[in-house]
C-alpha atoms as a PDB file:
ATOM      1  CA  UNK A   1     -25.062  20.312 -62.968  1.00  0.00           C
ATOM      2  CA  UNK A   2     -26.996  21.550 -66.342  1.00  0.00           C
ATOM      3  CA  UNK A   3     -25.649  20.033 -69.040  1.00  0.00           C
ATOM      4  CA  UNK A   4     -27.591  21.892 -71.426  1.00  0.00           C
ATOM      5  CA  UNK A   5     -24.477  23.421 -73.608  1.00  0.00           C
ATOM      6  CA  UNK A   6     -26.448  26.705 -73.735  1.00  0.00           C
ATOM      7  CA  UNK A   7     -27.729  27.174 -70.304  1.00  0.00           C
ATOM      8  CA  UNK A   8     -26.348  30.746 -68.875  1.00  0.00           C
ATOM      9  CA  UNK A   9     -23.953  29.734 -66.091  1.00  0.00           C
ATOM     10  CA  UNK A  10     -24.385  31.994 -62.699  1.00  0.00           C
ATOM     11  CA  UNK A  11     -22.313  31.468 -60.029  1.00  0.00           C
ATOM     12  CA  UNK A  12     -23.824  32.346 -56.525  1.00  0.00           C
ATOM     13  CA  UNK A  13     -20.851  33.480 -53.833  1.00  0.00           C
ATOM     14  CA  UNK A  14     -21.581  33.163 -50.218  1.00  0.00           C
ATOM     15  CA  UNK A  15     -21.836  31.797 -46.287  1.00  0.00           C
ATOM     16  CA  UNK A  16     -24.183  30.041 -44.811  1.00  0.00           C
ATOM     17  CA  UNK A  17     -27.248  31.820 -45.877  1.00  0.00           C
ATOM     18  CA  UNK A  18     -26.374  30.762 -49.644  1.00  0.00           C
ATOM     19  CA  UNK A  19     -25.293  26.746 -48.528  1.00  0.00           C
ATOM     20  CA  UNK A  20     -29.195  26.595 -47.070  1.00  0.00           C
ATOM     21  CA  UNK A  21     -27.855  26.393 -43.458  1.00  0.00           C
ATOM     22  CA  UNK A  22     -31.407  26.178 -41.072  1.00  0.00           C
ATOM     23  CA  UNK A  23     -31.304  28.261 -38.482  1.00  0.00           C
ATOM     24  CA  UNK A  24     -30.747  27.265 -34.830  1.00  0.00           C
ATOM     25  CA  UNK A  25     -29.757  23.831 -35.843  1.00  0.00           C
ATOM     26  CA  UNK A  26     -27.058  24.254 -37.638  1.00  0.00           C
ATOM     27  CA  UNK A  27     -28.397  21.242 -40.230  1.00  0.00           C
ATOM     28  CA  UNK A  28     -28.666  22.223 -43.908  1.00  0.00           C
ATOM     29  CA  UNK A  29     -32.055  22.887 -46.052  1.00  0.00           C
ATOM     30  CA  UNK A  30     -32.227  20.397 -49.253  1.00  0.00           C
ATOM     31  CA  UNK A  31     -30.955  21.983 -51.838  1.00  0.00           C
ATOM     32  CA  UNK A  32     -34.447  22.890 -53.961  1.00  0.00           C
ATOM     33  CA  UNK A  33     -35.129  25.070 -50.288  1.00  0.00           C
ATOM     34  CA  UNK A  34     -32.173  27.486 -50.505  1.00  0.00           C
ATOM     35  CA  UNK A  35     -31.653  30.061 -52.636  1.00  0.00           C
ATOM     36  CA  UNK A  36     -29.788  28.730 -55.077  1.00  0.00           C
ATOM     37  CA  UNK A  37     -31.932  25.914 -56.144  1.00  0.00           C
ATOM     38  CA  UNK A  38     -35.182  28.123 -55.811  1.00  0.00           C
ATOM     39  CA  UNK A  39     -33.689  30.348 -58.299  1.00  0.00           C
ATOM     40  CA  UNK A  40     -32.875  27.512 -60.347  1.00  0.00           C
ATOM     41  CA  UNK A  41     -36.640  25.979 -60.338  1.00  0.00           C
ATOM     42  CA  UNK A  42     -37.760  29.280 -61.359  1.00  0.00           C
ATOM     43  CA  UNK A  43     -34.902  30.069 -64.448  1.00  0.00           C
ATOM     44  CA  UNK A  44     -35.485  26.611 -65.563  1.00  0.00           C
ATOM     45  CA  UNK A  45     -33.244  24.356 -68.192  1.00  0.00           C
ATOM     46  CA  UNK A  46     -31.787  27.261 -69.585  1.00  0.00           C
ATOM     47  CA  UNK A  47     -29.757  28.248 -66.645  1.00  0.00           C
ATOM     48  CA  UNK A  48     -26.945  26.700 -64.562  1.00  0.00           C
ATOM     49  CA  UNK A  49     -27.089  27.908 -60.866  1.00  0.00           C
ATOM     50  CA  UNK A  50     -23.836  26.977 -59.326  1.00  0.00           C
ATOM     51  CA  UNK A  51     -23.701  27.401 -55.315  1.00  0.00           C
ATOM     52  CA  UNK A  52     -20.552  28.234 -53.464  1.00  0.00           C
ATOM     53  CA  UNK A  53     -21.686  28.648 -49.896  1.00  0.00           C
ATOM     54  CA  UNK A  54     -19.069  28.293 -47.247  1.00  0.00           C
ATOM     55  CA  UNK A  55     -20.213  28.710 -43.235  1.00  0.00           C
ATOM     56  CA  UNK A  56     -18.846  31.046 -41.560  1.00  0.00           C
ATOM     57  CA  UNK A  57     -16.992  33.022 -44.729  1.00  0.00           C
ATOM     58  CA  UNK A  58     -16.200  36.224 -44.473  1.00  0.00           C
ATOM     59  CA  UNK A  59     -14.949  38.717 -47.048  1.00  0.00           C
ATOM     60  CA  UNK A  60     -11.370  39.925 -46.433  1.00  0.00           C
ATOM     61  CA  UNK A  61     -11.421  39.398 -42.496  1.00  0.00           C
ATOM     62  CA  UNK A  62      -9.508  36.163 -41.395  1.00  0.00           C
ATOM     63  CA  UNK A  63     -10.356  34.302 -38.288  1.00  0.00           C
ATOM     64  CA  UNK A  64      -7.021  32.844 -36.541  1.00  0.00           C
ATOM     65  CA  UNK A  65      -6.400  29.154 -37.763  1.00  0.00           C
ATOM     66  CA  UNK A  66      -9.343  29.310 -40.429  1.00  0.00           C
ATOM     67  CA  UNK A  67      -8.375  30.994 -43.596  1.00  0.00           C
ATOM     68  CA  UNK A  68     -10.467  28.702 -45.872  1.00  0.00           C
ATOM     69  CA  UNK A  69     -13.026  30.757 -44.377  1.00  0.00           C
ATOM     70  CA  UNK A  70     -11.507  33.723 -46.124  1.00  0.00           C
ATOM     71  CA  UNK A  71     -13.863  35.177 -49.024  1.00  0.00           C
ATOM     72  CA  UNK A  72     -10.663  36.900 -51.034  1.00  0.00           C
ATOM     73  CA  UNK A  73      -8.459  33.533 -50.394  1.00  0.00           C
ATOM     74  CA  UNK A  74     -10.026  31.388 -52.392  1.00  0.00           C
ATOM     75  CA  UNK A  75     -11.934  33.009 -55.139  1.00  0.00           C
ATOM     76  CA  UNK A  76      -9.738  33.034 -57.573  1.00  0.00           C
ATOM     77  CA  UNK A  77      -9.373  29.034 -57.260  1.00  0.00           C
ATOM     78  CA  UNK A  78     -13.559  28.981 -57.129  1.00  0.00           C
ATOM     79  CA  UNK A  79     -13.926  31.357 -60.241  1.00  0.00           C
ATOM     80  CA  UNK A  80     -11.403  29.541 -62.581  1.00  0.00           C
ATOM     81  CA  UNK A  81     -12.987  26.684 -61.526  1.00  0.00           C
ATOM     82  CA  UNK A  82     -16.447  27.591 -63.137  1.00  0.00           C
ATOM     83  CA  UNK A  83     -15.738  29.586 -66.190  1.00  0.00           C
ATOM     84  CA  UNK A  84     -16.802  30.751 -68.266  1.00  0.00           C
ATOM     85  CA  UNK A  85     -19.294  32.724 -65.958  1.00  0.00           C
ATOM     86  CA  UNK A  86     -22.636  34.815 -67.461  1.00  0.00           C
ATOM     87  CA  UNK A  87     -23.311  35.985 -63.689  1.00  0.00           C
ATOM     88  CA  UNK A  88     -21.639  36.342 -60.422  1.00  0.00           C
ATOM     89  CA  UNK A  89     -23.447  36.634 -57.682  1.00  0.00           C
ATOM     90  CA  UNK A  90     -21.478  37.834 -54.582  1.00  0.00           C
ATOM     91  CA  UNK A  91     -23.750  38.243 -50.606  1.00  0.00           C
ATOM     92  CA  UNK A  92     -21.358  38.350 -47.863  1.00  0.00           C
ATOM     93  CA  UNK A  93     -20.609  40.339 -44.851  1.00  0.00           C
ATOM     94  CA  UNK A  94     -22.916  38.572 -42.456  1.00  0.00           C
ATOM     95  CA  UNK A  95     -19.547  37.325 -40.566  1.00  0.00           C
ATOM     96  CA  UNK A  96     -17.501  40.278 -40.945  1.00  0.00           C
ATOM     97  CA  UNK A  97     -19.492  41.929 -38.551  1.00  0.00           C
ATOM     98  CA  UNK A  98     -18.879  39.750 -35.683  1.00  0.00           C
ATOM     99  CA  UNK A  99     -17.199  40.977 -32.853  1.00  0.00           C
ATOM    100  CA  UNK A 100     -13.974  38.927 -33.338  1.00  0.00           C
ATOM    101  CA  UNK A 101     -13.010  40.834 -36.715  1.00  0.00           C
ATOM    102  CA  UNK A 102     -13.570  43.971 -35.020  1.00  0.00           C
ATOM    103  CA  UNK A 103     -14.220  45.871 -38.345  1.00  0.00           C
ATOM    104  CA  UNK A 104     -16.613  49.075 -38.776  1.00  0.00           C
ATOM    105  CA  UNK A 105     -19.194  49.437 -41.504  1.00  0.00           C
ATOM    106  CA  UNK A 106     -16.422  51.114 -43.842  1.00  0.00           C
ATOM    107  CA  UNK A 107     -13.890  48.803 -43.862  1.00  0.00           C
ATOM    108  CA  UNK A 108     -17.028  45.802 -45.188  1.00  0.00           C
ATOM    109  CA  UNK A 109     -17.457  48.189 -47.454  1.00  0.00           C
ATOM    110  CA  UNK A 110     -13.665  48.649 -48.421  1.00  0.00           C
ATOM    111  CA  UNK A 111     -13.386  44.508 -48.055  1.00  0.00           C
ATOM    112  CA  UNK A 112     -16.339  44.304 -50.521  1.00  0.00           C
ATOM    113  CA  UNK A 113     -14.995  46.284 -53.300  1.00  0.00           C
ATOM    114  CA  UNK A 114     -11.276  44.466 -52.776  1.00  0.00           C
ATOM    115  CA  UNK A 115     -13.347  41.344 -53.675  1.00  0.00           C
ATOM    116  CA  UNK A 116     -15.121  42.640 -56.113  1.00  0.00           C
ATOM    117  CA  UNK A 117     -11.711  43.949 -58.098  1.00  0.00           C
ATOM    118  CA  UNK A 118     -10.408  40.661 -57.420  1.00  0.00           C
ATOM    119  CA  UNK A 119     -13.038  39.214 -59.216  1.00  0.00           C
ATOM    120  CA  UNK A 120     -12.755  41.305 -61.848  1.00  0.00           C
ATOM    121  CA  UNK A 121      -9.509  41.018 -62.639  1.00  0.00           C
ATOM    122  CA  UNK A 122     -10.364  37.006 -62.901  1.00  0.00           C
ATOM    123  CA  UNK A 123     -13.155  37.254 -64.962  1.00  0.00           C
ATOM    124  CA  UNK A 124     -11.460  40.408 -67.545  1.00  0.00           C
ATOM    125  CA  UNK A 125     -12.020  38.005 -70.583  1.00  0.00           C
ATOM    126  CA  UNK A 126     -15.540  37.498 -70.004  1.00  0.00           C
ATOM    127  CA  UNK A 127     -18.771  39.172 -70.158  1.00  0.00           C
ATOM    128  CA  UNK A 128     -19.233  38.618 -66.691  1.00  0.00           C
ATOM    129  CA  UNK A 129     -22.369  40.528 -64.535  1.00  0.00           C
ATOM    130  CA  UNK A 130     -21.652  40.911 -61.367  1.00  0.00           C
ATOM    131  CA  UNK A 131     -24.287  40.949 -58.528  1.00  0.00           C
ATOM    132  CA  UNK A 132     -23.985  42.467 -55.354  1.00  0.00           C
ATOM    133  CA  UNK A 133     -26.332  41.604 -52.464  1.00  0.00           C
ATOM    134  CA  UNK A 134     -26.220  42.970 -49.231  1.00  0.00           C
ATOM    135  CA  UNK A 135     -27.066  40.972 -46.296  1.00  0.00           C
ATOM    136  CA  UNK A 136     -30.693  41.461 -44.074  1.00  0.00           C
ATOM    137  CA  UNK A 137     -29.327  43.349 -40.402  1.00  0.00           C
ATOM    138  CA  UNK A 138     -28.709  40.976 -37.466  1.00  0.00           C
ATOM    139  CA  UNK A 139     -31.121  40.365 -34.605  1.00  0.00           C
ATOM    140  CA  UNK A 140     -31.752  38.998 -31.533  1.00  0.00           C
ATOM    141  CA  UNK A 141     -35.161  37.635 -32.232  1.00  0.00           C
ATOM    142  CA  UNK A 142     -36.349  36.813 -28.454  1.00  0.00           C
ATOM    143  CA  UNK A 143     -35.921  40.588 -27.728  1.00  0.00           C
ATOM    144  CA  UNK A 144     -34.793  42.603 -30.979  1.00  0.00           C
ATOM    145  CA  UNK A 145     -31.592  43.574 -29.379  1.00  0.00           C
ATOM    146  CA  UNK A 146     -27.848  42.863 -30.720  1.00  0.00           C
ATOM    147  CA  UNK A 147     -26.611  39.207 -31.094  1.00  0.00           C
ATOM    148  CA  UNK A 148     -24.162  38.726 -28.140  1.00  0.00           C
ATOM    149  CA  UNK A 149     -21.267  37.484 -30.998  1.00  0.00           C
ATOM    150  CA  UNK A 150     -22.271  40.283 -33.476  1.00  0.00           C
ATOM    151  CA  UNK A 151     -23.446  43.514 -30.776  1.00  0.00           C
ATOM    152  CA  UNK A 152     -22.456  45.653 -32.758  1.00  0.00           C
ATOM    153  CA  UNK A 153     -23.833  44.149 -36.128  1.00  0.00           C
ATOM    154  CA  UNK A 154     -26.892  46.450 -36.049  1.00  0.00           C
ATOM    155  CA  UNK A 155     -25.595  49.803 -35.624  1.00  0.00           C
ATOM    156  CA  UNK A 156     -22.881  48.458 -38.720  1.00  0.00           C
ATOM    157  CA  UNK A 157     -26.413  47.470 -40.869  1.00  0.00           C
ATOM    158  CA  UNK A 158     -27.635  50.853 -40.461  1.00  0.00           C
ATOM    159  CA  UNK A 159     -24.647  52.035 -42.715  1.00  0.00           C
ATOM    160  CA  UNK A 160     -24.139  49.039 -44.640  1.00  0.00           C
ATOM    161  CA  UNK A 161     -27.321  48.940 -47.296  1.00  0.00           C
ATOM    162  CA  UNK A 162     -25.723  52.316 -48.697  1.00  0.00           C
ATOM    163  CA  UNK A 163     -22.019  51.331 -48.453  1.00  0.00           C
ATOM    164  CA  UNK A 164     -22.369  48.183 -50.287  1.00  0.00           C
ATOM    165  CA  UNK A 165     -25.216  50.119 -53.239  1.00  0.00           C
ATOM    166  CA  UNK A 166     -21.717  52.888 -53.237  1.00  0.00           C
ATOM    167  CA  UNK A 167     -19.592  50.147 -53.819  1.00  0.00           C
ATOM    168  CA  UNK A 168     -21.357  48.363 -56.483  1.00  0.00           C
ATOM    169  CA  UNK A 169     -22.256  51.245 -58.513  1.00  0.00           C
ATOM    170  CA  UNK A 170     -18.624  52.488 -58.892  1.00  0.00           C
ATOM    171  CA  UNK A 171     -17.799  48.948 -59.927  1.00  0.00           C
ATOM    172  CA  UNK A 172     -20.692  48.513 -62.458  1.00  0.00           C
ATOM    173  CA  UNK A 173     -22.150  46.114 -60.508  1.00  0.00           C
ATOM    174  CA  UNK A 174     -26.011  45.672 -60.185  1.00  0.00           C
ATOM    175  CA  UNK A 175     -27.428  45.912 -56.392  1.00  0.00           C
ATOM    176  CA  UNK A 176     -29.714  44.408 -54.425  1.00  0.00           C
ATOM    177  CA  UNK A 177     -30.671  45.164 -50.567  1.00  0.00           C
ATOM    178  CA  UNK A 178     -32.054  41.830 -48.879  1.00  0.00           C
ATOM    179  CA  UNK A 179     -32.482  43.969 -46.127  1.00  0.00           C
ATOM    180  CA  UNK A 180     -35.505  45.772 -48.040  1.00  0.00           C
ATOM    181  CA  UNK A 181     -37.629  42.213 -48.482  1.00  0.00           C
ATOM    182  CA  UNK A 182     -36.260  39.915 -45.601  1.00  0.00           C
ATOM    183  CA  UNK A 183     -36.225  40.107 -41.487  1.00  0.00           C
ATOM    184  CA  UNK A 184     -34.642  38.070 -39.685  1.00  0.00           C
ATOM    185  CA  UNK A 185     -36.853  38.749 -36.437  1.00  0.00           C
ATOM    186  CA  UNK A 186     -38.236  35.488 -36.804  1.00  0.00           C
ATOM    187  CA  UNK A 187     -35.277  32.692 -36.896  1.00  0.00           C
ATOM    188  CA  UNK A 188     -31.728  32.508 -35.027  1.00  0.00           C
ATOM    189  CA  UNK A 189     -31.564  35.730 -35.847  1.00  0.00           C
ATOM    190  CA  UNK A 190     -28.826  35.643 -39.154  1.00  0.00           C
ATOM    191  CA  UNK A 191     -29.722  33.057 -41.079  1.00  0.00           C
ATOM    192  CA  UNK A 192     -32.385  32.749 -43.566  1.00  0.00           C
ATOM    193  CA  UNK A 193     -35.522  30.782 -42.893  1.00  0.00           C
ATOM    194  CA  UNK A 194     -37.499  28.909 -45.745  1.00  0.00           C
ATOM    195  CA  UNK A 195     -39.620  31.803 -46.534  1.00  0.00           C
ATOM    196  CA  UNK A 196     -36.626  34.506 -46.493  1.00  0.00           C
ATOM    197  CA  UNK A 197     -34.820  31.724 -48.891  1.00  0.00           C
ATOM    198  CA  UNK A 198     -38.092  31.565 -51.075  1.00  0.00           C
ATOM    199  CA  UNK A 199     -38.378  35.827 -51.312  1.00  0.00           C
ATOM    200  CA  UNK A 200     -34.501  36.109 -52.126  1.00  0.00           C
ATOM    201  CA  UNK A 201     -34.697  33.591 -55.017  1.00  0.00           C
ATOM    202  CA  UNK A 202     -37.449  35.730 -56.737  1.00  0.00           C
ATOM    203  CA  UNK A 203     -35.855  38.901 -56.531  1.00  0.00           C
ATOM    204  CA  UNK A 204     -32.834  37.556 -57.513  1.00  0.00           C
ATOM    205  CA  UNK A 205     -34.734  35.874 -60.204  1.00  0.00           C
ATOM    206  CA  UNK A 206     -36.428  39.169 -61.945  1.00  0.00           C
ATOM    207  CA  UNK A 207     -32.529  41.248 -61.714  1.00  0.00           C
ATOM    208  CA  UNK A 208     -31.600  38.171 -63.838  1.00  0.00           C
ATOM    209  CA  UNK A 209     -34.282  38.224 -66.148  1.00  0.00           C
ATOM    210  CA  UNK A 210     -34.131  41.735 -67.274  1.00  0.00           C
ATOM    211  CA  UNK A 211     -30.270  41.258 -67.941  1.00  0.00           C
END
């Protein structure tokens, strides 16, 4: 909590990868290692970086006796529970792609912009930016092929860097691929390690500061 009265107020939307979760064991990073605290070290006072990372949360897609993990379900609740809001920060679709959802590339990308409406809608009377971040692509790193949950997740990420950049522009919504700056060939494979955390803070970082 910033309880500067002028601090810019950015709210950062996610799974696991945004929570800090460390890969293989399931434990969490501290807080000034994930994401969201590196990019509040490096905005400083004037900034309030609020994290809402939920394991295991997907977009639209609803696993069968776990709809709090449901992206859509609960952000209204989340949202009018934090504004007013300069920036929203939305990176899911990690957990779509898992085999039990059985969704293709183009219906993330349809989830994604029913999300991003939704948020919209929510946030209509404020000045609100909206940031869309596509995931790094899946990957087995002991042999580079397909994660046995997610073996099709791969072949989805081909597609999905352009879907989600499609999506975002025809909602006004600025864009980054994570995909361009972070691998994943070095941890469990999905989540991000302490150097992938580090690298996503400082892009996200310099889209903020040109706002």
């Amino acid at each position: 909590m910033n309880t500067n009265p002028s601090a810019k107020r950015i709210l950062c939307y996610g799974d696991s990868n945004t929570r800090g979760m460390i890969p293989i064991t399931g434990g969490f990073y501290p807080v000034f290692i994930s994401w969201p605290g590196q990019l509040q070290n490096i905005l400083g006072n004037n900034f309030e970086i609020i994290s809402e990372g939920l394991y295991g949360r997907t977009i639209v897609a609803e696993e069968i006796g776990k709809s709090w993990k449901t992206g859509i379900t609960h952000l209204e609740a989340i949202l009018k529970s934090h504004i007013p809001l300069d920036v929203l920060i939305i990176m899911l679709g990690t957990n779509d792609i898992k085999d039990r959802h059985n969704l293709s590339a183009n219906q993330i990308g349809e989830h994604l912009e029913q999300l991003i409406v939704k948020a919209k809608e929510v946030l209509k009377d404020y000045k609100t930016s909206i940031i869309i971040i596509c995931p790094p692509s899946v990957v087995d790193p002991d042999n580079g092929l397909p994660l046995e949950r997610m073996s099709a997740g791969p072949e989805k990420f081909i597609f999905l860097p352009k879907l989600y950049k499609d999506v975002a522009e025809k909602n006004n919504c600025l864009y980054i691929n994570a995909g361009e700056s972070i691998k994943l060939n070095d941890t469990d494979g999905y989540h991000l390690n302490e150097n992938g955390h580090k690298k996503l803070a400082e892009i996200v970082a310099n889209i903020i500061q040109k706002l």
